[in-house]
Protein backbone atom coordinates (compact mmCIF):
# COMPACT_ATOMS: atom_id res chain seq x y z
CA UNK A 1 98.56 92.72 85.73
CA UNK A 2 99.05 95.94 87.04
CA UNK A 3 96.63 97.67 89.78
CA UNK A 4 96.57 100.79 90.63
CA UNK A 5 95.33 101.94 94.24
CA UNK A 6 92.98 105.17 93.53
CA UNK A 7 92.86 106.19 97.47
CA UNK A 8 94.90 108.13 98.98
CA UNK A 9 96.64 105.94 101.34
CA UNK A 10 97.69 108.86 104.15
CA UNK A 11 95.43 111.04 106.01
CA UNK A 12 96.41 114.29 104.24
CA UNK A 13 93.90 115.87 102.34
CA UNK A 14 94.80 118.20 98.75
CA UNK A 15 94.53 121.55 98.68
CA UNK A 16 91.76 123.36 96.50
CA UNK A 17 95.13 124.64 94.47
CA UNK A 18 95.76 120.84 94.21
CA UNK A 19 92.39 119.76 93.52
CA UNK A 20 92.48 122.54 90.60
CA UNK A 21 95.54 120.76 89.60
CA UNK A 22 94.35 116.83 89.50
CA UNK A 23 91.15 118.21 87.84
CA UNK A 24 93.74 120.54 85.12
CA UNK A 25 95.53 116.66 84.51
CA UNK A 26 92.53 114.71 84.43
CA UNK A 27 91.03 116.62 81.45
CA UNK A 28 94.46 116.94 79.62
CA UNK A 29 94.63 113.33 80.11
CA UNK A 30 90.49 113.04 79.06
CA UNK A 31 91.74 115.05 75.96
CA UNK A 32 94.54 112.56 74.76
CA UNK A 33 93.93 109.90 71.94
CA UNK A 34 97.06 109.21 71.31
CA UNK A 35 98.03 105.81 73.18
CA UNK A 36 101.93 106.58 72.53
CA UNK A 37 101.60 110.21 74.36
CA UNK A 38 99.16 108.30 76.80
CA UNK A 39 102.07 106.43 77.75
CA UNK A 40 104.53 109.12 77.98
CA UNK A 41 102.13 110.77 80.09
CA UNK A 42 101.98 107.54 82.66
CA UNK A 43 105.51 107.07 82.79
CA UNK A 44 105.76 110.59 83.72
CA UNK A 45 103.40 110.27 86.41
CA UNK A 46 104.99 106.92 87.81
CA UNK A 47 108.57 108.54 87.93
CA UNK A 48 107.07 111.88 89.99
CA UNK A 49 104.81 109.34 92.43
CA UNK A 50 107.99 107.50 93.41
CA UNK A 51 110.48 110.66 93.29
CA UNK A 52 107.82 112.32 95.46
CA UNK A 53 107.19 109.19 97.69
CA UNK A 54 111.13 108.58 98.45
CA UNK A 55 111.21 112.45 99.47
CA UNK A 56 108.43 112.35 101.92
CA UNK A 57 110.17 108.69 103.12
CA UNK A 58 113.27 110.65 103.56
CA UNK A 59 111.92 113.54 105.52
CA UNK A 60 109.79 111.51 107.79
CA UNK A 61 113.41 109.58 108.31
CA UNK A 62 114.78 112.52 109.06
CA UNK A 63 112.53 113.56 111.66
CA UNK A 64 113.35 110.36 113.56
């Protein structure tokens, strides 16, 4: 089983742009019935969450 942490886990908070943006997903995703494009749509999200999390790992390494 799968779960999913639905915190943020840093201290940064989004942006009202980004908030627009979450909100803008979260009713395209409210909008989908189709379980197959439901699943597209969550393997898209996984790959961006860990592209996005190994470039802020790399930065902060950097900065070391």
């Amino acid at each position: 089983m799968l779960f999913v942490c639905t915190e943020m886990s840093s201290t940064q908070e989004l942006t009202i742009g980004q908030q627009f943006e979450v909100e803008r997903f979260s009713r395209a995703i409210d909008a989908t019935a189709d379980p197959a494009r439901l699943k597209a749509l969550a393997k898209q999200l996984l790959q961006a969450w860990h592209t996005q999390k190994a470039a802020t790992d790399w930065v902060k390494s950097q900065k070391l």
